[in-house]
N, C-alpha and C. Protein backbone atom coordinates (compact mmCIF):
# COMPACT_ATOMS: atom_id res chain seq x y z
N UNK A 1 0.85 -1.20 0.00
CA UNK A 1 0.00 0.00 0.00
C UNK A 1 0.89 1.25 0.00
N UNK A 2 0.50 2.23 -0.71
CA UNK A 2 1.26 3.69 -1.25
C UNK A 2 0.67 4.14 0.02
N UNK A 3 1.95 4.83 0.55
CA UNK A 3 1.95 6.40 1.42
C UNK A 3 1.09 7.45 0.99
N UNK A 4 0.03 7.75 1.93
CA UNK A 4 -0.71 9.22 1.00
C UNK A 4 -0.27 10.31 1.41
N UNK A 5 1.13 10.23 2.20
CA UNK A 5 1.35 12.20 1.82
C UNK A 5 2.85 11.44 2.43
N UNK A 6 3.88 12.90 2.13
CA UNK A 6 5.17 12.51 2.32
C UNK A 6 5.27 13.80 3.70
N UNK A 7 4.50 14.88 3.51
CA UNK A 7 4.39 15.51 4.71
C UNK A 7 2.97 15.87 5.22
N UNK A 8 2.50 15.59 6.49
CA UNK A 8 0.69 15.81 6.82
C UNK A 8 1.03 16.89 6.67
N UNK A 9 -0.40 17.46 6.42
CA UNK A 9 -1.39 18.60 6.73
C UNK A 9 -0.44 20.27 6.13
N UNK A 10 -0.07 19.67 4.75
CA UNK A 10 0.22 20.69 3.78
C UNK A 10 -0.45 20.13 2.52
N UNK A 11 -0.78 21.02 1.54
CA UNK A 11 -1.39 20.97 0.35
C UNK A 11 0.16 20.35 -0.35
N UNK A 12 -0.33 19.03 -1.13
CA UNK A 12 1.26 18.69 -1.39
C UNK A 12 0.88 18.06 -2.89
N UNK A 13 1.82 18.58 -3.74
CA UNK A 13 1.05 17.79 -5.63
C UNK A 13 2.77 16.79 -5.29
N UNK A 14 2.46 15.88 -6.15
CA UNK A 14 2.86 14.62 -6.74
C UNK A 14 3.34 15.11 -8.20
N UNK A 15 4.68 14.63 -8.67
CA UNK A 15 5.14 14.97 -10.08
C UNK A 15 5.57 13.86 -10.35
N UNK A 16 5.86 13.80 -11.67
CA UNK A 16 6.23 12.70 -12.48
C UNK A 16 6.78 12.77 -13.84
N UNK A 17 7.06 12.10 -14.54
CA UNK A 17 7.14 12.43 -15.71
C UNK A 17 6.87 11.04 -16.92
N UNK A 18 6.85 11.09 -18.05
CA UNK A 18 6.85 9.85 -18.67
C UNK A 18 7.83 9.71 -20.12
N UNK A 19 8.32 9.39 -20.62
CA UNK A 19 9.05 8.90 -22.17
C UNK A 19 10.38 9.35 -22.16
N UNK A 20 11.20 10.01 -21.11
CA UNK A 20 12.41 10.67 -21.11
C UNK A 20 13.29 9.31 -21.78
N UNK A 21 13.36 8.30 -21.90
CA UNK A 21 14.06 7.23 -22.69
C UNK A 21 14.03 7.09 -23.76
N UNK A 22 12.79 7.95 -24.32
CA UNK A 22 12.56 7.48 -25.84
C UNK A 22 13.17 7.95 -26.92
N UNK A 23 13.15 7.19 -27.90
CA UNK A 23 14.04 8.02 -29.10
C UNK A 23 12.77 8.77 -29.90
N UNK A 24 11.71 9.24 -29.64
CA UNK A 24 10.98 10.07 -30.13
C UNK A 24 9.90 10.39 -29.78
N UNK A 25 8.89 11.36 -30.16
CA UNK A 25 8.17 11.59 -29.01
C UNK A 25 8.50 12.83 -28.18
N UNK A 26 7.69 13.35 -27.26
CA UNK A 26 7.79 14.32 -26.57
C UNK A 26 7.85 13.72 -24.91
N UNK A 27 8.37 14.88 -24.28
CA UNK A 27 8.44 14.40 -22.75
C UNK A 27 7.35 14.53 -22.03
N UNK A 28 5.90 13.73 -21.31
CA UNK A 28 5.40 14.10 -20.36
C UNK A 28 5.36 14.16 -19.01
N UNK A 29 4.90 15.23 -18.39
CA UNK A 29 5.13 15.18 -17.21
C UNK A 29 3.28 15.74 -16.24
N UNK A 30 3.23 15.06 -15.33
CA UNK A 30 1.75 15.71 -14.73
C UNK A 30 2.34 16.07 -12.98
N UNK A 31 1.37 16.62 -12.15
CA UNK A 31 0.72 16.90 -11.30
C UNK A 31 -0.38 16.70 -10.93
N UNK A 32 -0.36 16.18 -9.70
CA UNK A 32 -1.80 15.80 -8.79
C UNK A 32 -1.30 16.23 -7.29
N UNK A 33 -1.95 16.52 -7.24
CA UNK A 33 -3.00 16.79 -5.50
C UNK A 33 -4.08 15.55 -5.40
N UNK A 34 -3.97 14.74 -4.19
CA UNK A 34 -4.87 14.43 -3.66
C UNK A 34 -5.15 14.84 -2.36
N UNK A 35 -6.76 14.45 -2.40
CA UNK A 35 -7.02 14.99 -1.03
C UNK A 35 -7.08 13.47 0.06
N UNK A 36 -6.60 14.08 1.13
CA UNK A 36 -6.23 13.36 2.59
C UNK A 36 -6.58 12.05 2.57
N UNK A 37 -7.98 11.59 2.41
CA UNK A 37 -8.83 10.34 2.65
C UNK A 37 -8.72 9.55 1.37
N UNK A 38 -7.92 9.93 0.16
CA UNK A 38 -7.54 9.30 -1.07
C UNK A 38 -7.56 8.09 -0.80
N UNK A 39 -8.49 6.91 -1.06
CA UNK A 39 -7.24 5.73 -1.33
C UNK A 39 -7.78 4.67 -1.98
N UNK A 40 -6.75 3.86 -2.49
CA UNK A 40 -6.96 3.40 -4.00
C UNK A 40 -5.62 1.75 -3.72
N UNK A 41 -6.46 0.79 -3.59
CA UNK A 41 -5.51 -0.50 -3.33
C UNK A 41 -4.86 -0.71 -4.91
N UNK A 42 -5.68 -0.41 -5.63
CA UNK A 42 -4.52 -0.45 -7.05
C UNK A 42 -3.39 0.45 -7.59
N UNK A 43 -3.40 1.83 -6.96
CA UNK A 43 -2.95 2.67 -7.23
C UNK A 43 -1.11 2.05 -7.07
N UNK A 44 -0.14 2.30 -8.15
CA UNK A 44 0.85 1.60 -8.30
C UNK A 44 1.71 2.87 -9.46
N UNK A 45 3.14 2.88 -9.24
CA UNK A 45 4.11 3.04 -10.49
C UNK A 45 3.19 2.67 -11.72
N UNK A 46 2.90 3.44 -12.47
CA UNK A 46 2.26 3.10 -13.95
C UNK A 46 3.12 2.26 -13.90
N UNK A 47 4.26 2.03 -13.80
CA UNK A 47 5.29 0.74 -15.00
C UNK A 47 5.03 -0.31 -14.46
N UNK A 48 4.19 -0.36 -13.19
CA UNK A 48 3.27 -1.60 -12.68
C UNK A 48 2.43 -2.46 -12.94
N UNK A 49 1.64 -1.32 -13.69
CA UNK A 49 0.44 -1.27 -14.06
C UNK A 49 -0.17 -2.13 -15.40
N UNK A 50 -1.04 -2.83 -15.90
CA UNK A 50 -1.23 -2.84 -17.23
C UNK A 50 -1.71 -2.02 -17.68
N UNK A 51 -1.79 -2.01 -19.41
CA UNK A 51 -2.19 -0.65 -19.54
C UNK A 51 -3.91 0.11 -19.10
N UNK A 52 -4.97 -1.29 -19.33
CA UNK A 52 -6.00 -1.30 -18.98
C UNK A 52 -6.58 -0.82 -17.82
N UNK A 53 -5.26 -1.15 -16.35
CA UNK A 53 -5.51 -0.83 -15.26
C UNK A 53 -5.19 0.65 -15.46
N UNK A 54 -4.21 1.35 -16.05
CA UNK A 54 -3.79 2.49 -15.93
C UNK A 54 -4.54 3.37 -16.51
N UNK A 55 -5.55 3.09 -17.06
CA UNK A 55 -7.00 3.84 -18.17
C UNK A 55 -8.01 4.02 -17.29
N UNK A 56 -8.12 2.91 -16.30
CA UNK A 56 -8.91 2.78 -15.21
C UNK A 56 -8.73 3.38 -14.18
N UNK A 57 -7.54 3.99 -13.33
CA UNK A 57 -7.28 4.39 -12.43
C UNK A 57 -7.03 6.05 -12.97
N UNK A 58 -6.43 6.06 -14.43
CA UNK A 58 -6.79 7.61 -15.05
C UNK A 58 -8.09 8.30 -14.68
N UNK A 59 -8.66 7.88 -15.00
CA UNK A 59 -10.21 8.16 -14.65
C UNK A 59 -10.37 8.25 -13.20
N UNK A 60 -10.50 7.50 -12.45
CA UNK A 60 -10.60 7.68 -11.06
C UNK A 60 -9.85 8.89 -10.63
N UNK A 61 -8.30 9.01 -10.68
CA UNK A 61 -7.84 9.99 -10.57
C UNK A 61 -8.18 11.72 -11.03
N UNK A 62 -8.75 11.87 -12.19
CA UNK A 62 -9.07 13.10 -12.47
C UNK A 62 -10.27 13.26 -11.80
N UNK A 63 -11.24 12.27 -11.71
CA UNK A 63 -12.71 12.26 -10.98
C UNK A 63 -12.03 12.51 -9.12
N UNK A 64 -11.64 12.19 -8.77
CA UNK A 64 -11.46 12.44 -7.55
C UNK A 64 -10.09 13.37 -6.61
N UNK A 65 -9.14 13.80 -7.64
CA UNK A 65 -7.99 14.80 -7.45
C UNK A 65 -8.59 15.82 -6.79
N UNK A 66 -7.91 16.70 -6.11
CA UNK A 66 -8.31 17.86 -5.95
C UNK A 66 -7.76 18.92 -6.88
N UNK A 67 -6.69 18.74 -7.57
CA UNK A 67 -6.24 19.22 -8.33
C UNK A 67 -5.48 18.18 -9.52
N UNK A 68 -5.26 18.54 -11.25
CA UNK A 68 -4.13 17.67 -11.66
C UNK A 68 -4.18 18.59 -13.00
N UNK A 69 -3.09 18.17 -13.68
CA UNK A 69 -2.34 18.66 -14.78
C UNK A 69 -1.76 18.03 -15.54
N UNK A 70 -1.37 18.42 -16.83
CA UNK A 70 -0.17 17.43 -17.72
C UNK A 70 0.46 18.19 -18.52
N UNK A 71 1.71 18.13 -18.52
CA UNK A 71 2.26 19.38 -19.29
C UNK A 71 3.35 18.19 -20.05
N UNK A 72 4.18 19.42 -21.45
CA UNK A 72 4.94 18.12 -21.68
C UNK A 72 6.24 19.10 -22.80
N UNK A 73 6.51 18.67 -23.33
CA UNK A 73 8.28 19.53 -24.04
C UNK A 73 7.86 18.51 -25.14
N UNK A 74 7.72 19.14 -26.96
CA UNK A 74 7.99 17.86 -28.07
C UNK A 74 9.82 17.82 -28.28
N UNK A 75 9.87 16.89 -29.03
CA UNK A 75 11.15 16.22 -29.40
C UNK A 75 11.78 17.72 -29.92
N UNK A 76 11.53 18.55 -30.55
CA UNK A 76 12.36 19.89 -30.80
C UNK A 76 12.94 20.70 -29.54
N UNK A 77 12.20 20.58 -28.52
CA UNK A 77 12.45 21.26 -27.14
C UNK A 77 12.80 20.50 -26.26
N UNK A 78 13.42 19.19 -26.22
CA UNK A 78 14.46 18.16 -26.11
C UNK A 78 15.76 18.46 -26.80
N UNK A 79 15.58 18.49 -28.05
CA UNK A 79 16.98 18.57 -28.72
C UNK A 79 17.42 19.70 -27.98
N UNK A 80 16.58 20.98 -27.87
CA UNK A 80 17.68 22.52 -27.76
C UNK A 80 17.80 22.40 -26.49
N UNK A 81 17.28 21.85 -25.57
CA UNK A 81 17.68 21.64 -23.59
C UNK A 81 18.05 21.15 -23.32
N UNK A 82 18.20 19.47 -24.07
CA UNK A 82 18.50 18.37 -23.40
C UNK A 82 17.46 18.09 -22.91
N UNK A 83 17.57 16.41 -22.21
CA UNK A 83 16.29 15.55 -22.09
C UNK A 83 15.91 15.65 -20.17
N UNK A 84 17.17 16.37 -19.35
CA UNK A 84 16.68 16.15 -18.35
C UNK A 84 16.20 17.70 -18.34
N UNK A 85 16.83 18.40 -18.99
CA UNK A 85 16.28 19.80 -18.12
C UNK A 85 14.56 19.92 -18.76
N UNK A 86 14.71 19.34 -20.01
CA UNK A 86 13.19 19.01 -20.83
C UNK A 86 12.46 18.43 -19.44
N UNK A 87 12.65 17.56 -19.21
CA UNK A 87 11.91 16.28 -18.32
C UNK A 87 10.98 17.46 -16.98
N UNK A 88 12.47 18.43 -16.22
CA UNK A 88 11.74 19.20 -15.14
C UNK A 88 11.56 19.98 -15.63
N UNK A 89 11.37 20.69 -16.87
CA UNK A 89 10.42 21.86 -17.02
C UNK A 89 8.91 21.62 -17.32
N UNK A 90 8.89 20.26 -18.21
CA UNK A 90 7.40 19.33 -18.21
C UNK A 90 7.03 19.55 -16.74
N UNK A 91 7.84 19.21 -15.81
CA UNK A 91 7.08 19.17 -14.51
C UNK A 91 6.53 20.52 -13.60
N UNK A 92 7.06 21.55 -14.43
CA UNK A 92 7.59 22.71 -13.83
C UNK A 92 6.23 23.10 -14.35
N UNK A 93 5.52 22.82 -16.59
CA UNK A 93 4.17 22.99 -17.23
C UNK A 93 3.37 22.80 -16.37
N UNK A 94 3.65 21.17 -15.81
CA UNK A 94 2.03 20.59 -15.01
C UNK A 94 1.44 21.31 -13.71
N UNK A 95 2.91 22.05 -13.45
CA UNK A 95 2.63 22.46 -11.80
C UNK A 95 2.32 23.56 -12.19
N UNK A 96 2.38 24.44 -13.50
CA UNK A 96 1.56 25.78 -13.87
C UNK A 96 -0.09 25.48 -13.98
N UNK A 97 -0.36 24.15 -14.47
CA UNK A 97 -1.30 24.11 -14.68
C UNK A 97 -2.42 23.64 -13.68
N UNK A 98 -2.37 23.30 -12.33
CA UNK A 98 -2.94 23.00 -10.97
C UNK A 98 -3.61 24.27 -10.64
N UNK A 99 -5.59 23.79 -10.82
CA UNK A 99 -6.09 24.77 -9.89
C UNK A 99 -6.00 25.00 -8.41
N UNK A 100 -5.22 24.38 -7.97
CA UNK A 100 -5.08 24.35 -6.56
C UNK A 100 -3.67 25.07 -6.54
N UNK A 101 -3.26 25.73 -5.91
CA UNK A 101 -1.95 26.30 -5.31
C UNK A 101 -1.54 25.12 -4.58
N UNK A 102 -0.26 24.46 -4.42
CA UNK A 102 0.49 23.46 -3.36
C UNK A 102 1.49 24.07 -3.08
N UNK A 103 1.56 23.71 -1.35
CA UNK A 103 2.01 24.08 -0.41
C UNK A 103 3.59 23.04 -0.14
N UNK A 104 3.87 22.11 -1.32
CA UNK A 104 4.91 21.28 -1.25
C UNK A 104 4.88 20.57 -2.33
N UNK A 105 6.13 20.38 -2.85
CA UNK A 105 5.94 19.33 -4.13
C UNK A 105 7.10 18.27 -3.56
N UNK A 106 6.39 16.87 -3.93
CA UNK A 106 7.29 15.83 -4.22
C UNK A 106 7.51 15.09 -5.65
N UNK A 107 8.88 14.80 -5.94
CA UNK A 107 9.31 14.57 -7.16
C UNK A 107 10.14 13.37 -6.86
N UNK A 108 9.03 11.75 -8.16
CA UNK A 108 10.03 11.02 -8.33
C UNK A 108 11.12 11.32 -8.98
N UNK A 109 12.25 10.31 -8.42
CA UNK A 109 13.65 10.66 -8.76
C UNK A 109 14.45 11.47 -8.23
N UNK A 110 16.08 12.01 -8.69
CA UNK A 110 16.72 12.45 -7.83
C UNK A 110 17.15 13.65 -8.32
N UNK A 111 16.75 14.07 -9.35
CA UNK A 111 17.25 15.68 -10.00
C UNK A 111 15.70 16.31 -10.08
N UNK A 112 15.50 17.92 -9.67
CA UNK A 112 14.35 18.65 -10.28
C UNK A 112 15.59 20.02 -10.00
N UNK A 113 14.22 21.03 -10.35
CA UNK A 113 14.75 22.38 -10.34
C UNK A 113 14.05 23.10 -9.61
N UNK A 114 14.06 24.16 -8.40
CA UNK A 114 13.44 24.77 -7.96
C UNK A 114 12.35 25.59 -8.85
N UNK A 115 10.37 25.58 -8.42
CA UNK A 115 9.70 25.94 -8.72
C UNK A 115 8.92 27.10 -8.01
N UNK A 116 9.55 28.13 -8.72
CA UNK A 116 9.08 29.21 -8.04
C UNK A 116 9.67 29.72 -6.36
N UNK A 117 8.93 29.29 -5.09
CA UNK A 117 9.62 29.49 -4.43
C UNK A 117 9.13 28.05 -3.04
N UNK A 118 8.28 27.34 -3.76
CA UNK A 118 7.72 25.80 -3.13
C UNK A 118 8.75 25.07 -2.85
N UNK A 119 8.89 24.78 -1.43
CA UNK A 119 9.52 23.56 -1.08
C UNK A 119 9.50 22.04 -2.11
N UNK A 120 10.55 21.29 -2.34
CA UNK A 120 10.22 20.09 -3.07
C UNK A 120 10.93 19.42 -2.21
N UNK A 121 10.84 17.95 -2.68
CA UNK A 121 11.53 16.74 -2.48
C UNK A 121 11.79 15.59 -3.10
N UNK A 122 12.67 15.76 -3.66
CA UNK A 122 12.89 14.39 -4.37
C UNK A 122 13.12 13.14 -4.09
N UNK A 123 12.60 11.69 -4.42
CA UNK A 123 12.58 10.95 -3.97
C UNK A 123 12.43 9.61 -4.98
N UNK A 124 13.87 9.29 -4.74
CA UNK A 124 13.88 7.95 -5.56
C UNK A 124 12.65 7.06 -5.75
N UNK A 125 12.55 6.85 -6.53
CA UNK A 125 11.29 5.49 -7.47
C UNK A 125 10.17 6.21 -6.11
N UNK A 126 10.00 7.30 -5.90
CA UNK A 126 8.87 7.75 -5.19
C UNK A 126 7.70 7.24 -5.76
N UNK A 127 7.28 7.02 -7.15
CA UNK A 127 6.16 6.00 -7.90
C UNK A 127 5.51 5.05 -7.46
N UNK A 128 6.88 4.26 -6.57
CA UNK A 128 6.28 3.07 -5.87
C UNK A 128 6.22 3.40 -4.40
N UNK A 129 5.93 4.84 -3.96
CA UNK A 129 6.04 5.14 -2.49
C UNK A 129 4.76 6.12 -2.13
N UNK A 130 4.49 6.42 -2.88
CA UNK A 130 3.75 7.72 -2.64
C UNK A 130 2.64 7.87 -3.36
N UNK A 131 1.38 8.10 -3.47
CA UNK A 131 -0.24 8.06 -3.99
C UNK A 131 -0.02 9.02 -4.69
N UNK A 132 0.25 10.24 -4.79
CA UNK A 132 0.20 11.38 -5.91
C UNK A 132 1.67 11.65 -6.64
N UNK A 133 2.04 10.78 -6.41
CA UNK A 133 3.53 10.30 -7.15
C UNK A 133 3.34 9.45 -8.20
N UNK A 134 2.55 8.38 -7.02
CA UNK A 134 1.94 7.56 -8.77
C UNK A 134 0.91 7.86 -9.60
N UNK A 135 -0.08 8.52 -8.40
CA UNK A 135 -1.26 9.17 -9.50
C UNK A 135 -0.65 10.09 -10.81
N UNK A 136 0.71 11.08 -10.87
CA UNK A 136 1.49 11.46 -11.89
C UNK A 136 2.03 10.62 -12.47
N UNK A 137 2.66 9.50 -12.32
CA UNK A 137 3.36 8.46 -13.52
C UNK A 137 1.87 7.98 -14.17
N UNK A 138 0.95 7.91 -13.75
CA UNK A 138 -0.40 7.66 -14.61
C UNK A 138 -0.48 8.05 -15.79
N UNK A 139 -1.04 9.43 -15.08
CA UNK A 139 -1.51 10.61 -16.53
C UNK A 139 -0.41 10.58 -17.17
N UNK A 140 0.97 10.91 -16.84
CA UNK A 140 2.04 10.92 -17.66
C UNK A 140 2.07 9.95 -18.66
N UNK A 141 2.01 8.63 -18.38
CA UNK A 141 1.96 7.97 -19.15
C UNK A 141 1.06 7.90 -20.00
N UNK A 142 -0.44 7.86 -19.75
CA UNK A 142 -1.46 7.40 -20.44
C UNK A 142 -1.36 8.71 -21.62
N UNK A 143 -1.11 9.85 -20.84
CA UNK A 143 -1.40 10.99 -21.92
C UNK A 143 -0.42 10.89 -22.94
N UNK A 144 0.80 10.35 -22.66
CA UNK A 144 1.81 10.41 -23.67
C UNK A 144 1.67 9.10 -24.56
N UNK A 145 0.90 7.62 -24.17
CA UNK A 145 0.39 7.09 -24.49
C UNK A 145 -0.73 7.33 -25.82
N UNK A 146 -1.07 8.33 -25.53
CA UNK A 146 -2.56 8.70 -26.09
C UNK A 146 -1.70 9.73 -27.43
N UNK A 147 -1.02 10.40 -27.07
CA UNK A 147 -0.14 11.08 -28.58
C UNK A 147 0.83 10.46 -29.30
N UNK A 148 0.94 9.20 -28.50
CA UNK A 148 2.33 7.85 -29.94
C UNK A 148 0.74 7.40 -30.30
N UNK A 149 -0.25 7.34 -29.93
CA UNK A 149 -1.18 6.49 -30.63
C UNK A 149 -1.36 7.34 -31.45
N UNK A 150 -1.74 8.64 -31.68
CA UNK A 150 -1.95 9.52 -32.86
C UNK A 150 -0.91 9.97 -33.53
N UNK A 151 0.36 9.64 -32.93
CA UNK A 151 1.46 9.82 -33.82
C UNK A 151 1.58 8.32 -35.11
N UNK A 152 1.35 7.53 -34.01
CA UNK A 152 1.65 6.14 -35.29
C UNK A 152 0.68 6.11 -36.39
N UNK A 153 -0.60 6.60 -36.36
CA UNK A 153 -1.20 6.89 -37.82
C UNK A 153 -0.42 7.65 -38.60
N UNK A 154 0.22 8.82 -38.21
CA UNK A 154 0.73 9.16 -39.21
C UNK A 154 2.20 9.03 -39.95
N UNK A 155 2.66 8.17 -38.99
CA UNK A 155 3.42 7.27 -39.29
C UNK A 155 4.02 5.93 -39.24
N UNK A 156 3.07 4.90 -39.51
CA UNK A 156 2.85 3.58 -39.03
C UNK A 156 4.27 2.82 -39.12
N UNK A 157 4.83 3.57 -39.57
CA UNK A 157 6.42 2.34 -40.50
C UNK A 157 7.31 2.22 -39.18
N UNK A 158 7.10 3.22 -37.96
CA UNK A 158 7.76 2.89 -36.85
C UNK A 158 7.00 2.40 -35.99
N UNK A 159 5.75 1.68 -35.85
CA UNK A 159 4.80 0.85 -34.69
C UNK A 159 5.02 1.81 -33.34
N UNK A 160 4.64 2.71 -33.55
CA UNK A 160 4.69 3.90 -32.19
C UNK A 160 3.33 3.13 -31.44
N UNK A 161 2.60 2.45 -31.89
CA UNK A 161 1.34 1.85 -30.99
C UNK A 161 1.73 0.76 -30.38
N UNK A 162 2.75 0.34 -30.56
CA UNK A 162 3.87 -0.69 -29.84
C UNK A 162 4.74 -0.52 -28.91
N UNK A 163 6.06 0.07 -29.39
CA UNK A 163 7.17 0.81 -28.61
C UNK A 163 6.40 2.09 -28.21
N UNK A 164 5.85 3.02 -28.56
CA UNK A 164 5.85 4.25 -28.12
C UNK A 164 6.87 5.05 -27.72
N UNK A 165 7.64 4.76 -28.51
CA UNK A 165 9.27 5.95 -29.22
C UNK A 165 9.90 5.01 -28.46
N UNK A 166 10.25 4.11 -27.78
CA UNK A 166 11.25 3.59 -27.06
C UNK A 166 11.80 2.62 -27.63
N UNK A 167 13.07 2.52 -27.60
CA UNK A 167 14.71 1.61 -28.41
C UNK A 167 14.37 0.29 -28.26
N UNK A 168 13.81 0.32 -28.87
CA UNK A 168 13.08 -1.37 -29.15
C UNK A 168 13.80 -1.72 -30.34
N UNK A 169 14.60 -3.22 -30.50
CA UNK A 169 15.04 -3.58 -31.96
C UNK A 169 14.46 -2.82 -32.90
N UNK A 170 12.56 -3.56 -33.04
CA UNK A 170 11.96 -3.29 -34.30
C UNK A 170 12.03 -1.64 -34.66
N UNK A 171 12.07 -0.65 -33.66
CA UNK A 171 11.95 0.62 -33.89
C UNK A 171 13.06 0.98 -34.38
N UNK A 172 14.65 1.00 -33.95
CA UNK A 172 15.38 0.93 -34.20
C UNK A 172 15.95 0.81 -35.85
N UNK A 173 15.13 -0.57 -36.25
CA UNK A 173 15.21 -0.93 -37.41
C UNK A 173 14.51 -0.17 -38.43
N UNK A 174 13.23 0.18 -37.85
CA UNK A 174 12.66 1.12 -39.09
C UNK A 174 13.57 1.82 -39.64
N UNK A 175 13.78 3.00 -38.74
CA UNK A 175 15.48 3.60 -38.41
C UNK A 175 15.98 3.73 -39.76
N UNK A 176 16.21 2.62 -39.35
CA UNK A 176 17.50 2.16 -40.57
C UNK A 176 17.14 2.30 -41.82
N UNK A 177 15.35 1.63 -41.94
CA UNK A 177 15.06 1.17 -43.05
C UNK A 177 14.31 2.73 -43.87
N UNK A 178 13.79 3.74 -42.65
CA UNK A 178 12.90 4.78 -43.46
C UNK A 178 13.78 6.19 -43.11
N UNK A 179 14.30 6.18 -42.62
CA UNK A 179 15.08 7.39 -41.83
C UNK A 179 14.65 8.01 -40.50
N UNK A 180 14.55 9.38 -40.45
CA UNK A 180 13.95 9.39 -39.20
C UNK A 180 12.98 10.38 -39.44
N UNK A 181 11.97 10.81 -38.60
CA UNK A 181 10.89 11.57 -38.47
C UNK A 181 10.86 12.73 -38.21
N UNK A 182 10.03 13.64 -38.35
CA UNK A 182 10.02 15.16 -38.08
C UNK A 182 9.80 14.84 -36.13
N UNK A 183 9.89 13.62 -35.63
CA UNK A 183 9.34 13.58 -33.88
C UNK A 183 10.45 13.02 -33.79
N UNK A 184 11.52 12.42 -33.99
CA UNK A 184 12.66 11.70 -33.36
C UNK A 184 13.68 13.03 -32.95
N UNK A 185 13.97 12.60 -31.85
CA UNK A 185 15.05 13.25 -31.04
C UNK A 185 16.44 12.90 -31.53
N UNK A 186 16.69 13.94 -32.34
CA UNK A 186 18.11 13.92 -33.03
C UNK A 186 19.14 13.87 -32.32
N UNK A 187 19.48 14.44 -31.28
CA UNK A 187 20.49 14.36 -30.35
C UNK A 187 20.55 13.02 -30.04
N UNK A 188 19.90 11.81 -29.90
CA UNK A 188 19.37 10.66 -29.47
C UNK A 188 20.45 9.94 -30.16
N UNK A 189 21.10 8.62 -29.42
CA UNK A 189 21.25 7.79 -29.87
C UNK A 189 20.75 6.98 -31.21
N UNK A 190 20.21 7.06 -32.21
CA UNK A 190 18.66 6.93 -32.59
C UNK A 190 19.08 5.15 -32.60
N UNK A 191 20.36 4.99 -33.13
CA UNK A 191 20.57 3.61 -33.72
C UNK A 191 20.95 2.54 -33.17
N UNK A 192 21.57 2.91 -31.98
CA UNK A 192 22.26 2.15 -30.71
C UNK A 192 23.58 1.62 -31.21
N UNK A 193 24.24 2.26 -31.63
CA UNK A 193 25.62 2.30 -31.84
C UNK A 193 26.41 2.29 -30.68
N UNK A 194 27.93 2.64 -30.92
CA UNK A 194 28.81 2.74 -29.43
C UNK A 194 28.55 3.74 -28.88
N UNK A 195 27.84 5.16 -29.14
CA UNK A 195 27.57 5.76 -28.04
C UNK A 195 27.12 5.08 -26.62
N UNK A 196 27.14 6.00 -25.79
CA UNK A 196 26.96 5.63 -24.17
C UNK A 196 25.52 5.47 -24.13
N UNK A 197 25.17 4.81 -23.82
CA UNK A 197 22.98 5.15 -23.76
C UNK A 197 22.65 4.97 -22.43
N UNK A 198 21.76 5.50 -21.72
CA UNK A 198 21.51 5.45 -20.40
C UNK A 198 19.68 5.54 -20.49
N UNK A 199 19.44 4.15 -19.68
CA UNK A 199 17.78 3.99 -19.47
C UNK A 199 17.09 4.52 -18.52
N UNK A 200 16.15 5.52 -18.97
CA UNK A 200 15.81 6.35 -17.80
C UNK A 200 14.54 5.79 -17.25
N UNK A 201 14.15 4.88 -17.55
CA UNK A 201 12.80 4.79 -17.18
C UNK A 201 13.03 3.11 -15.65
């Protein structure tokens, strides 16, 4: 069972982010607030999750948040920042976008950037620790989920409804076989050559 607050009796949002691994695609990132009495025995790390459950608990979550958001950086605003400072400014969008003001933010993982002038805390694989930690790897996902699905129509030759931009052989191989896309992150490894590659997810 997930922790529902990392500090009582402050207004506290949950961040996250989703696709920072991928070779294309944009970065998402959300915010949630829940309120106090939240609780949810499925609630889990999206990367827990199937996807079915995570469609299911999407829903629950926006129906019962007190606040949430999703903000996100495309593959052009990756290339010119880089993928981590991309990653916390997605988080930096979602937390613009909360009708609720929070009184504390916690952030899975171990790098963010000060927002505004809100206390944070970062906190390793916090996803699997914390209720509005994971309620953000949710939306993050599902929403970024929801734009490789409308990305792969318009370009089916890389199965984005499969990988969803991530270094999968077969994606890889398109690669090879079609070139790359107006959404692939050029700075990216794209091919998995001897560059260094590091898995963020």
């Amino acid at each position: 069972m997930l922790k529902p607050y990392y500090h009582k009796d402050v207004i506290e949002a949950g961040c996250d982010e989703a696709g920072r691994g991928c070779l294309a695609g944009p970065v998402y990132a959300a915010a949630v607030i829940l309120p106090p009495d939240f609780k949810s025995e499925l609630l889990n790390d999206s990367k827990q999750l199937s996807e079915r459950k995570r469609y299911a608990l999407r829903e629950v979550i926006e129906r019962e948040a007190l606040a949430w958001a999703v903000g996100y950086l495309n593959n052009e605003e990756i290339d010119r920042i880089n993928i981590l400072r991309a990653s916390i400014l997605a988080m930096h969008r979602a937390l613009d976008g909360l009708k609720v003001r929070p009184e504390e933010v916690i952030v899975d993982g171990n790098r963010f950037s000060p927002y505004g002038n809100l206390p944070y805390t970062t906190i390793v694989k916090g996803d699997g620790k914390y209720m509005s930690i994971a309620a953000a790897s949710i939306l993050a996902k599902t929403y970024r989920d929801d734009y490789m699905f409308r990305l792969h129509k318009e370009f089916p030759a890389y199965h984005w409804d499969s990988n969803k931009g991530y270094p999968t052989p077969a994606h890889r191989q398109a690669i090879r076989e079609n070139g790359t896309s107006p959404y692939h992150r050029l700075t990216f490894n794209l091919l998995g050559s001897t560059q260094l590659e590091f898995d963020f997810e």
